[in-house]
Protein backbone atom coordinates (compact mmCIF):
# COMPACT_ATOMS: atom_id res chain seq x y z
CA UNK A 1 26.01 19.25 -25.72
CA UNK A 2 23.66 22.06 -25.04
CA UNK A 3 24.18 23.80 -21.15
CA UNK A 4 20.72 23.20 -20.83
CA UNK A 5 21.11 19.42 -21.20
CA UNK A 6 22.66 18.25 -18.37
CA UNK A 7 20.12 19.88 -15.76
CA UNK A 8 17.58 18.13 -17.77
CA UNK A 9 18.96 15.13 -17.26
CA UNK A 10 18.83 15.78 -13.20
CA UNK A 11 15.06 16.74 -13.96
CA UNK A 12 14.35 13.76 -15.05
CA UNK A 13 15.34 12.44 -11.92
CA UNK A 14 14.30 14.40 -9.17
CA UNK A 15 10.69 13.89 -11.31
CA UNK A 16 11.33 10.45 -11.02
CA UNK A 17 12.21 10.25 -7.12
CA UNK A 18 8.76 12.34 -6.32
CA UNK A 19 6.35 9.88 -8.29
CA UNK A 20 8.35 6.97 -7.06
CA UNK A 21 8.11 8.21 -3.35
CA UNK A 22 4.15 9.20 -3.95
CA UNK A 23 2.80 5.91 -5.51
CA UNK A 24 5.99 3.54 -5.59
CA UNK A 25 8.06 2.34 -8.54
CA UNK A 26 5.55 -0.08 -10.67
CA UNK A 27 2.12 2.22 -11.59
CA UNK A 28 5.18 5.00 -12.51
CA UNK A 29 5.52 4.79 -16.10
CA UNK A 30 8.12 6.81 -18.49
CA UNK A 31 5.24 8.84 -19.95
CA UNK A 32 3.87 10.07 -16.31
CA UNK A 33 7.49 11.24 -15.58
CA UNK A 34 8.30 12.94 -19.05
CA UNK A 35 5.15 14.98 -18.74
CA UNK A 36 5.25 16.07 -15.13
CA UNK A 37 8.95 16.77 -16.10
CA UNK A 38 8.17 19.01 -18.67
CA UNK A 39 9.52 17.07 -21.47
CA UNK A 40 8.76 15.05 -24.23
CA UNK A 41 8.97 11.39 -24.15
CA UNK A 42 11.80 11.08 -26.61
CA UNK A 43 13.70 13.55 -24.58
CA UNK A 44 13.24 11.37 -21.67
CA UNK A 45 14.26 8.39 -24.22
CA UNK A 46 17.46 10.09 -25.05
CA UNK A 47 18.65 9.82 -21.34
CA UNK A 48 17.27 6.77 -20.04
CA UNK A 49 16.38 4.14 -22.64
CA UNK A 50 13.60 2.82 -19.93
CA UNK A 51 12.26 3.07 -16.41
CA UNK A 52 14.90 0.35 -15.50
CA UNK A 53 17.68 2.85 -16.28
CA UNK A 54 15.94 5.58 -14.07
CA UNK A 55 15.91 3.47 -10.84
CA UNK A 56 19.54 2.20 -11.22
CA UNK A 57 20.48 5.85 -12.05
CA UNK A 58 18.34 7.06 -8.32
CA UNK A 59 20.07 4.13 -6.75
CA UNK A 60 23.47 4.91 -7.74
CA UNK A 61 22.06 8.42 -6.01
CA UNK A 62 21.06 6.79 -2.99
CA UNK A 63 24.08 4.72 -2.57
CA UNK A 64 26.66 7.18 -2.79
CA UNK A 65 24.49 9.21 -0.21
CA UNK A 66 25.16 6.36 2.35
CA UNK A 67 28.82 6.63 1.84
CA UNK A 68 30.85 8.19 4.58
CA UNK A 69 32.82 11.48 3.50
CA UNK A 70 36.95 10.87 3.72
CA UNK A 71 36.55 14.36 5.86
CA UNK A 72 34.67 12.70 8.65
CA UNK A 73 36.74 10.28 9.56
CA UNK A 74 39.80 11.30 11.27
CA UNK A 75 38.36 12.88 14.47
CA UNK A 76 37.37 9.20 16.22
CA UNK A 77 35.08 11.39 19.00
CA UNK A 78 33.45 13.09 15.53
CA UNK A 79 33.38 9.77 14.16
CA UNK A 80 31.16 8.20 16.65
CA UNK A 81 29.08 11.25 17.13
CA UNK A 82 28.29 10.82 12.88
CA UNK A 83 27.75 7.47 13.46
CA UNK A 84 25.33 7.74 16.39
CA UNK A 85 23.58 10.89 14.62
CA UNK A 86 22.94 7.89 11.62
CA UNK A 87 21.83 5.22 13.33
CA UNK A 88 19.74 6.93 16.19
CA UNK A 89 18.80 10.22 14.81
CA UNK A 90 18.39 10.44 10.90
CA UNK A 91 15.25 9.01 9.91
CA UNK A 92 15.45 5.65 8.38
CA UNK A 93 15.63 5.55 5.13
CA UNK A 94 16.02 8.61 3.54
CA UNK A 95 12.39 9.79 2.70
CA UNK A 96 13.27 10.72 -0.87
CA UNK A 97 14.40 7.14 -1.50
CA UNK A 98 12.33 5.02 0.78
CA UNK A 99 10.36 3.72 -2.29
CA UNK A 100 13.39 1.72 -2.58
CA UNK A 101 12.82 -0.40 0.83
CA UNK A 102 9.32 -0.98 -0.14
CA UNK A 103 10.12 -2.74 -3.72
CA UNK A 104 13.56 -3.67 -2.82
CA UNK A 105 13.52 -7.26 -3.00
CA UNK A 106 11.02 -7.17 -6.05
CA UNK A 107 13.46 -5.20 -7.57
CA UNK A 108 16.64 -6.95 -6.83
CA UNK A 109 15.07 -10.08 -8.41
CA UNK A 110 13.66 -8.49 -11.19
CA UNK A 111 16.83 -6.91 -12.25
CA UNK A 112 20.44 -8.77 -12.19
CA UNK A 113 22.59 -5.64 -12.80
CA UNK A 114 20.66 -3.79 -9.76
CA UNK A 115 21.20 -6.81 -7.74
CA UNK A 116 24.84 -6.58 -8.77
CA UNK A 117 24.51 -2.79 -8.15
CA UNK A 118 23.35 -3.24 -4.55
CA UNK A 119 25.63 -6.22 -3.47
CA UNK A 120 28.35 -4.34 -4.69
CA UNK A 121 27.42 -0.76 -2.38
CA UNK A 122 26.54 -2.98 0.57
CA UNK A 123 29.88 -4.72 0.34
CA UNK A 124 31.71 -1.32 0.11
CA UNK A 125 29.66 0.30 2.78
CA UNK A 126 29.53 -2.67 5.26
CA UNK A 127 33.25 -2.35 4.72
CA UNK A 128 33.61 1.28 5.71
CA UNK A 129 31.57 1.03 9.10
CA UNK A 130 33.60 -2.14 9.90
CA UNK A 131 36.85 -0.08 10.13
CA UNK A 132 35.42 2.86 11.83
CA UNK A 133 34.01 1.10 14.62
CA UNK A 134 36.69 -1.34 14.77
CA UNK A 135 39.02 2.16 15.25
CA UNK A 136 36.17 3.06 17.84
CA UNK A 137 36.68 0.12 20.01
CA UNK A 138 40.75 0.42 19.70
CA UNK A 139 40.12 4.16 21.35
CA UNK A 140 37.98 2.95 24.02
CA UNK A 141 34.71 4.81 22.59
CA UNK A 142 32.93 1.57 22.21
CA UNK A 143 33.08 -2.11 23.60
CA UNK A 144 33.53 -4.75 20.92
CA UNK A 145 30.63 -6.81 20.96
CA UNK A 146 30.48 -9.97 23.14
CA UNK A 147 31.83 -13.24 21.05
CA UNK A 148 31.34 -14.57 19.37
CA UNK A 149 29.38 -11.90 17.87
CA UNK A 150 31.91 -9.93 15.46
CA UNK A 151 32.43 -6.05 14.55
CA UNK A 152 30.78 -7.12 11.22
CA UNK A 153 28.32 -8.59 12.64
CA UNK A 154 26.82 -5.83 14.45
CA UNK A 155 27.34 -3.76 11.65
CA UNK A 156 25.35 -5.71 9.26
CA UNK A 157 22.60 -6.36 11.97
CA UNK A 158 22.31 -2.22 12.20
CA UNK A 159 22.33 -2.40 8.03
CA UNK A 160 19.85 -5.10 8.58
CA UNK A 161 17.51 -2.96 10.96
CA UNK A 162 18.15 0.32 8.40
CA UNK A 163 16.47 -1.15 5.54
CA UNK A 164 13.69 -3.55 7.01
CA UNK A 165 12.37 -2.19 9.88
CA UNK A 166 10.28 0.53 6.96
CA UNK A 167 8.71 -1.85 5.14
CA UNK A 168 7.95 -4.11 8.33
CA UNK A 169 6.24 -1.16 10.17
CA UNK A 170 3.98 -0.60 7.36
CA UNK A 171 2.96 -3.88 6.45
CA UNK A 172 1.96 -4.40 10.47
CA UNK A 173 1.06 -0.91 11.29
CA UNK A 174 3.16 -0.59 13.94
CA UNK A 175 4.36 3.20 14.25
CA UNK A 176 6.54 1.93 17.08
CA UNK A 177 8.78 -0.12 15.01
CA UNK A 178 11.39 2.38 13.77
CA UNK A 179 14.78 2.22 12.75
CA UNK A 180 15.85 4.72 15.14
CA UNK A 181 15.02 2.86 18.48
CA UNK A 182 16.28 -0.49 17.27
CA UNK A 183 19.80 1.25 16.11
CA UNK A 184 20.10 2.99 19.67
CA UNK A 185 19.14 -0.36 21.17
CA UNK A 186 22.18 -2.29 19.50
CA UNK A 187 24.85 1.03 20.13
CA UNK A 188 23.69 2.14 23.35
CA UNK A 189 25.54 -0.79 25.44
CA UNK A 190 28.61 -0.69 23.39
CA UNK A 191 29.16 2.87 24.46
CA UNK A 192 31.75 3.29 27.15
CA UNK A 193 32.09 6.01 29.26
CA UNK A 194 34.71 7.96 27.28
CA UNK A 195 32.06 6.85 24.41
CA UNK A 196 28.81 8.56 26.29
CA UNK A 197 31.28 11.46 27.16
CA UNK A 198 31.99 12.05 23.80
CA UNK A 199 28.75 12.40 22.47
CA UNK A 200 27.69 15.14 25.14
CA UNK A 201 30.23 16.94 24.84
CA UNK A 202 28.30 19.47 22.11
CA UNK A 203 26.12 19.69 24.48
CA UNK A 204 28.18 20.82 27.14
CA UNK A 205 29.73 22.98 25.05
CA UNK A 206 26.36 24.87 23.87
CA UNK A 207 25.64 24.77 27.60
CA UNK A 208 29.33 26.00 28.94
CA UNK A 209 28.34 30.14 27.96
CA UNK A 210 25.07 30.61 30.24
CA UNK A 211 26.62 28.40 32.75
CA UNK A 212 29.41 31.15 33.07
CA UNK A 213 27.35 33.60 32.42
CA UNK A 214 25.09 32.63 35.68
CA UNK A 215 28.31 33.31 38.12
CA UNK A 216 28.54 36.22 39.93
């Protein structure tokens, strides 16, 4: 295979994730993204067999995005400051893939293996939260929810919020529904005080210099 090939391949892509993100997966078609990608349509063919193929391809992108790196995971203060940076901070979804929120269930119906494809990532990821915050709670960084809500359950609610609170806000025009405030609602009690501790403490640190620097 040609050096060259492979890139193309990613070009295809990234061409893919701009027109989806602009004017949304259906009035896309394989031509429109083979010509603003610079390529013939039987290049694009030799790739992806069909537009169906591109979005699985972008959501195997988007999924692995949402996984949690091994790295991150063994400092339990660093944990929960990832995890609040996440929920509270990053803005929900991603806007490279938030095409994806807006057709989701369209698309889930329409095709069984992305269906498949997305029960399968939620599963895993669902998973990997579970055990972090369960770890959380068993260092006294957050309070288990009250019962008989569960771990899991707060972690799917927060899934839950991530990937509907988008497509609510636009279809009610509500720029004060956001992802971000509903997450920080749901972590913000669980916090303890080691918890709130741990997520100054950057800023203490950034801080800690001019405070010294102020004494005489």
């Amino acid at each position: 295979m040609p050096q060259r090939a492979a890139p193309r391949r990613e070009a295809i892509l990234q061409t893919a994730r701009r027109l989806f993100a602009e004017h949304g997966i259906g009035p896309v078609t394989t031509n429109r993204i083979a010509e603003e990608a610079g390529i013939s349509p039987g290049n694009l063919y030799y790739w992806f067999a069909s537009k169906t193929e591109i979005v699985r391809a972008l959501f195997a992108e988007w999924s692995e995005q949402m996984r949690i790196p091994d790295t991150e995971t063994h400092d339990l203060p660093g944990v929960l400051r990832m995890l609040w940076h996440r929920i509270t901070e990053l803005p929900q979804p991603d806007p490279d893939y938030a095409f994806f929120l807006r057709d989701l269930f369209p698309l889930l119906h329409s095709d069984p293996v992305l269906a498949e494809a997305f029960r399968d990532a939620y599963t895993a990821r669902r998973d990997e939260f579970v055990v972090l915050v369960e770890q959380l709670v068993d260092a006294d960084l957050l309070r288990a929810p009250e019962p008989p809500t569960t771990v899991r359950d707060m972690v799917s609610l927060l899934w839950l919020i991530s990937e509907t609170a988008y497509p609510f806000a636009e279809a009610v025009q509500d720029e004060q529904v956001d992802a971000r405030r509903y997450g920080r609602a749901v972590m913000q009690p669980l916090l303890t005080d080691a918890g709130r501790r741990a997520l100054e403490a950057p800023r203490r640190q950034r801080e800690a210099p001019g405070r010294q620097g102020d004494r005489p």
